[in-house]
C-alpha atoms as a PDB file:
ATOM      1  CA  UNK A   1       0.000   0.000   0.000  1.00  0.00           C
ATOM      2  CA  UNK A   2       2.664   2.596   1.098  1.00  0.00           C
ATOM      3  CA  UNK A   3       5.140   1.562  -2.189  1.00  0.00           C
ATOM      4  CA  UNK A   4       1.609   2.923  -4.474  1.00  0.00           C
ATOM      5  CA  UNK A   5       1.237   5.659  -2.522  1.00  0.00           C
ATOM      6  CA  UNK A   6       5.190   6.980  -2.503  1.00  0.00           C
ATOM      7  CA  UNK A   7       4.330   5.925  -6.258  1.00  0.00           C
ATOM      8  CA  UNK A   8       1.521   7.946  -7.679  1.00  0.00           C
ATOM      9  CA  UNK A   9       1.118  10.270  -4.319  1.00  0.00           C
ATOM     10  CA  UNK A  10       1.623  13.608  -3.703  1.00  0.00           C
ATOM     11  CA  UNK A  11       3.781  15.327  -0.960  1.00  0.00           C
ATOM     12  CA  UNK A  12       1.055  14.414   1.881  1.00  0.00           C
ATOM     13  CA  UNK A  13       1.043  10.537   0.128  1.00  0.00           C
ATOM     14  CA  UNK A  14       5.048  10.372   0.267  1.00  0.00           C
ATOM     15  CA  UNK A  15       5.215  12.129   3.885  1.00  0.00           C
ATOM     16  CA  UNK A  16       2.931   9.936   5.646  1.00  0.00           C
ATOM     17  CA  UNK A  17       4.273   6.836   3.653  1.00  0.00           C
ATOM     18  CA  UNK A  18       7.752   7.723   4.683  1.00  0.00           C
ATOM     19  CA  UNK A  19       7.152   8.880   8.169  1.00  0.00           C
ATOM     20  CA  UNK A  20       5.144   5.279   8.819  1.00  0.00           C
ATOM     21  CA  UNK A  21       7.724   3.218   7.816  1.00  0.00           C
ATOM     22  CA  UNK A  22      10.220   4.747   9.001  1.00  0.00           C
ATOM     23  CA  UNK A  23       8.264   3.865  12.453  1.00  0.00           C
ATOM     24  CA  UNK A  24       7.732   0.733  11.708  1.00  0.00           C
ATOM     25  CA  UNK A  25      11.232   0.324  11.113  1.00  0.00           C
ATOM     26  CA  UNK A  26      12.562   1.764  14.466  1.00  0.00           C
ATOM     27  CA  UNK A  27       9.963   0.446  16.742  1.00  0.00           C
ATOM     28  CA  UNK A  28      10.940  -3.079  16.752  1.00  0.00           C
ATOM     29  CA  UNK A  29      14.531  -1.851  17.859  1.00  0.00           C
ATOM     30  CA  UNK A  30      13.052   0.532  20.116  1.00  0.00           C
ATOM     31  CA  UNK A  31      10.801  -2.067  22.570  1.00  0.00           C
ATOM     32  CA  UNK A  32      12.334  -4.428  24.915  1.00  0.00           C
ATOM     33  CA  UNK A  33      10.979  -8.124  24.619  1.00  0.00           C
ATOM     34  CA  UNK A  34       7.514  -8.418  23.573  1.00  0.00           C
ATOM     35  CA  UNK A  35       6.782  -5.212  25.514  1.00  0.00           C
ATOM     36  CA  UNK A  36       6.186  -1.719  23.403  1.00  0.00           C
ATOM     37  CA  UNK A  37       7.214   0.451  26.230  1.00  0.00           C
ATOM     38  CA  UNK A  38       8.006   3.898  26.884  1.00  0.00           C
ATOM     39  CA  UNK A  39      10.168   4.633  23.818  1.00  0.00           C
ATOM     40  CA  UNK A  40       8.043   2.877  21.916  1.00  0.00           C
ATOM     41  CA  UNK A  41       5.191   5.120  22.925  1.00  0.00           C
ATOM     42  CA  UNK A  42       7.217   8.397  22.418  1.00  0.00           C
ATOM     43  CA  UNK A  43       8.297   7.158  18.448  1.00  0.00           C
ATOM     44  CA  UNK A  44       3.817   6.410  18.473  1.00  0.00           C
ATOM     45  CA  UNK A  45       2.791  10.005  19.537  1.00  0.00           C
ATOM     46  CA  UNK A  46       5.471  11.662  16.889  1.00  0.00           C
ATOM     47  CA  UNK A  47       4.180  10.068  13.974  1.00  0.00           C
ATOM     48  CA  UNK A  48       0.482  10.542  15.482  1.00  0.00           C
ATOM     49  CA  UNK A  49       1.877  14.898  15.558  1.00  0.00           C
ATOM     50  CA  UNK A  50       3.173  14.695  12.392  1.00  0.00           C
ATOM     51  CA  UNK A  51       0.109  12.949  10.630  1.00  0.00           C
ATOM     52  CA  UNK A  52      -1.746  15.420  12.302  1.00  0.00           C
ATOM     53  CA  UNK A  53       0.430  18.441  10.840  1.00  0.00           C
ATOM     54  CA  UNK A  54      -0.225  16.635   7.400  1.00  0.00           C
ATOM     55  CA  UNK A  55      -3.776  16.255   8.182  1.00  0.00           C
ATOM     56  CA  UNK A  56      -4.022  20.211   8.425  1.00  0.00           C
ATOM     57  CA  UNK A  57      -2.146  21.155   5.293  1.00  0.00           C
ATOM     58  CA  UNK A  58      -3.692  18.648   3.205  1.00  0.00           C
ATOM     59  CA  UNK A  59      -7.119  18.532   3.875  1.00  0.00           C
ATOM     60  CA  UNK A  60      -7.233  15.322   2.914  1.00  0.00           C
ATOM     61  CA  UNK A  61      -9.723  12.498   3.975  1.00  0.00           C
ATOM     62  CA  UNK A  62      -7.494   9.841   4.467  1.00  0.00           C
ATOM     63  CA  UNK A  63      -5.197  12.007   6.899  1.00  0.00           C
ATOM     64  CA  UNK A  64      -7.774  11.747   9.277  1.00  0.00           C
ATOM     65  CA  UNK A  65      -8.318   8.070   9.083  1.00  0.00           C
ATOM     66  CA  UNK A  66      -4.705   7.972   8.984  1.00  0.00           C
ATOM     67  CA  UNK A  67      -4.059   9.781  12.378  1.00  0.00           C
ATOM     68  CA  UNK A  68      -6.586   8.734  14.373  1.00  0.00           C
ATOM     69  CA  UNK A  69      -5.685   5.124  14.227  1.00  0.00           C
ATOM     70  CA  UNK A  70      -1.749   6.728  15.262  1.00  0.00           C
ATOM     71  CA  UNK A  71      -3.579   8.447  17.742  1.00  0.00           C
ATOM     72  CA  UNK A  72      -5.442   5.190  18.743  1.00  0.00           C
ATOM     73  CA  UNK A  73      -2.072   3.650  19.102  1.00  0.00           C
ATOM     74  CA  UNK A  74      -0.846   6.320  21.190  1.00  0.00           C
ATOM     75  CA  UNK A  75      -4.117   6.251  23.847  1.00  0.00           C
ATOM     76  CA  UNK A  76      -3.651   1.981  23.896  1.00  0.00           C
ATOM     77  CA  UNK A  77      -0.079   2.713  25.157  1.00  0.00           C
ATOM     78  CA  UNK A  78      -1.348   5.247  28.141  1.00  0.00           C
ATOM     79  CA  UNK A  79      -4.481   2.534  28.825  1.00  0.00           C
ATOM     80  CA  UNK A  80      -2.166  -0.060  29.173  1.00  0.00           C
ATOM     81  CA  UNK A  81      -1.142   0.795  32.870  1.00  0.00           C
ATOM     82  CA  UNK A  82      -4.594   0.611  34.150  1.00  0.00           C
ATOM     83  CA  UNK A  83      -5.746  -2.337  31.881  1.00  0.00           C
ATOM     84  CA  UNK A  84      -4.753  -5.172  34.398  1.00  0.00           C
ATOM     85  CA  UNK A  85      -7.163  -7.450  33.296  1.00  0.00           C
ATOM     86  CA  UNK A  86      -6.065  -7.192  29.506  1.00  0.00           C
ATOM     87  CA  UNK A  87      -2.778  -9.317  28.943  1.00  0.00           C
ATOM     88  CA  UNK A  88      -0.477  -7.952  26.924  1.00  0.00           C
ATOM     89  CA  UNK A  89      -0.910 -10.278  24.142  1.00  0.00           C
ATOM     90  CA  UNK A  90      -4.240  -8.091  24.075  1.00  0.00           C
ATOM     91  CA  UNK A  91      -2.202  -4.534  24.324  1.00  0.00           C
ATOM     92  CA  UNK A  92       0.310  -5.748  21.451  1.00  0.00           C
ATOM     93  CA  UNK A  93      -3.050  -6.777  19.256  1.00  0.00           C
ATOM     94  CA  UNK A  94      -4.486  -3.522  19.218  1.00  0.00           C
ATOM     95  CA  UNK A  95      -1.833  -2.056  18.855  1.00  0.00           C
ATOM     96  CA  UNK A  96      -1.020  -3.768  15.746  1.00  0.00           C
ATOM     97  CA  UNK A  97      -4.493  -2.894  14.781  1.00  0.00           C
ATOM     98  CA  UNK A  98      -4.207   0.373  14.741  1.00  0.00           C
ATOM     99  CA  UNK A  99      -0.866   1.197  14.469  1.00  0.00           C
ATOM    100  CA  UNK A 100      -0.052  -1.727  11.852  1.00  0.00           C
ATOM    101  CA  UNK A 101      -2.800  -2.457   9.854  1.00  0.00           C
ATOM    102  CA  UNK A 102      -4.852   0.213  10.138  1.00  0.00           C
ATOM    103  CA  UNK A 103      -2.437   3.103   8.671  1.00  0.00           C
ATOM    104  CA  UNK A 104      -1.625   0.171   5.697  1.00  0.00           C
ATOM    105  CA  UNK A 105      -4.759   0.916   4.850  1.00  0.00           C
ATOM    106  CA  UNK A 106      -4.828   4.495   5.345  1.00  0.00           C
ATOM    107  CA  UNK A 107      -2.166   4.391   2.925  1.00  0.00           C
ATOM    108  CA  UNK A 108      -3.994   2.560   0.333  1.00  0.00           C
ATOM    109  CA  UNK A 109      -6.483   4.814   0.479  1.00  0.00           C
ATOM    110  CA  UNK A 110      -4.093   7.472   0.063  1.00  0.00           C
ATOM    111  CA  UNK A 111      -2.654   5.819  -3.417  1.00  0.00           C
ATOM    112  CA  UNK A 112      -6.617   5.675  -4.176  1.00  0.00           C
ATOM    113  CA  UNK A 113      -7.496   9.539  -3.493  1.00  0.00           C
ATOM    114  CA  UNK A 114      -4.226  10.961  -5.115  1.00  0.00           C
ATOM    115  CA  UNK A 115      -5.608   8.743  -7.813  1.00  0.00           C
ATOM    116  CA  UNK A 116      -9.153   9.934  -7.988  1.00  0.00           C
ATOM    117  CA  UNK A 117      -7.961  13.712  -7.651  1.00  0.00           C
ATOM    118  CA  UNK A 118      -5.327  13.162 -10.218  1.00  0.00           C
ATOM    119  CA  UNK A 119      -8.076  11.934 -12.601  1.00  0.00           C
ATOM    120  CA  UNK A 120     -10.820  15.026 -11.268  1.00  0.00           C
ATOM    121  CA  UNK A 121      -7.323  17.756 -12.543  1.00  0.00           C
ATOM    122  CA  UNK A 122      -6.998  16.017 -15.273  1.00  0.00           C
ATOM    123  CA  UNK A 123     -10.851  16.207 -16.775  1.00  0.00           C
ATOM    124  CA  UNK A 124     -11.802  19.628 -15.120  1.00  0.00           C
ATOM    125  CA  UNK A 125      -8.403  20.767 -17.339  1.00  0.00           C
ATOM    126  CA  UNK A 126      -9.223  19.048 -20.422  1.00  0.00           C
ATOM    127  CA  UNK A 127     -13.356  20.113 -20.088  1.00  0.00           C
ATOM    128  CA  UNK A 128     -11.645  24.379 -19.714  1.00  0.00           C
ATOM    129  CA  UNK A 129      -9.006  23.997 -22.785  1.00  0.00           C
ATOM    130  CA  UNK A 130     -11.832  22.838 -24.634  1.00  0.00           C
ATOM    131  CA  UNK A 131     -10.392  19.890 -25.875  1.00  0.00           C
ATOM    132  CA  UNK A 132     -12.932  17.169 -27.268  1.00  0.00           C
ATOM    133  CA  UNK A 133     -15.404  20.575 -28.397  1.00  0.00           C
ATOM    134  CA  UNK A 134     -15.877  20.730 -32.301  1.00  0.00           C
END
C-alpha cells in the first residue's frame, strides 16, 4: 500500500508513507521483549503529531483516518497501565491494529485519493481547454 502511494502520491502521500515506515522500522529496535514500552510510545505520539500536521495542510480524507488510528495507538499505550485485566498479548493486538494495519490501509487509500484527484485535474483541465469541443 505505502510503495503505491510513494508511487503515484503527492507530498502528503510520500510524507505519511515515509514517516510510517520509518516507524515501523525503528519500533521493533526501540521495545524491549515483547513489551512496546516507553520509547516505543514516544516514536507512536510523533508520527500521530506529524500525521496530524499533514492532516491540516492537506485537507485530505485519508489524513484523518490515517491519524486517528496513530492516535489510537498512542491512547492503547497510556491505557495499558490501568488495563490489568487485559494481557499484553491483548495490548500488542491492538496495537497492531491500529498502528499496523490500520495506517496500511490508510495508505492505500491514500494511493486511491491521489488517484481519484489526479483523474478530477486532469478532466476539469481538459473540459476548460476545450479539448474534445468541435
Amino acid at each position: 500500500m505505502g510503495g503505491l502511494a510513494m508511487w503515484r502520491g503527492g507530498w502528503a502521500e510520500r510524507s505519511a508513507t515515509l514517516i510510517i515506515w520509518v516507524a515501523w522500522a525503528i519500533n521493533p529496535l526501540l521495545q524491549t521483549g515483547f513489551d512496546p514500552g516507553v520509547a516505543t510510545f514516544c516514536a507512536d505520539a510523533v508520527v500521530t503529531i506529524l500525521l496530524i500536521i499533514i492532516s491540516h495542510f492537506s485537507r485530505r480524507y485519508w489524513t484523518l483516518f490515517a491519524a486517528g488510528s496513530a492516535l489510537s495507538a498512542v491512547l492503547c499505550h497510556l491505557a495499558r497501565p490501568f488495563a490489568h485485566s487485559a494481557g499484553l498479548f491483548s495490548f500488542v493486538s491492538v496495537l497492531g491494529l491500529v498502528g499496523g494495519i490500520y495506517l496500511a490501509l490508510a495508505l492505500g487509500v491514500a494511493a486511491l485519493e491521489a488517484e481519484l484527484l489526479r483523474k478530477l485535474s486532469d478532466k476539469h483541465h481538459h473540459h476548460h481547454d476545450g479539448a474534445g469541443e468541435p
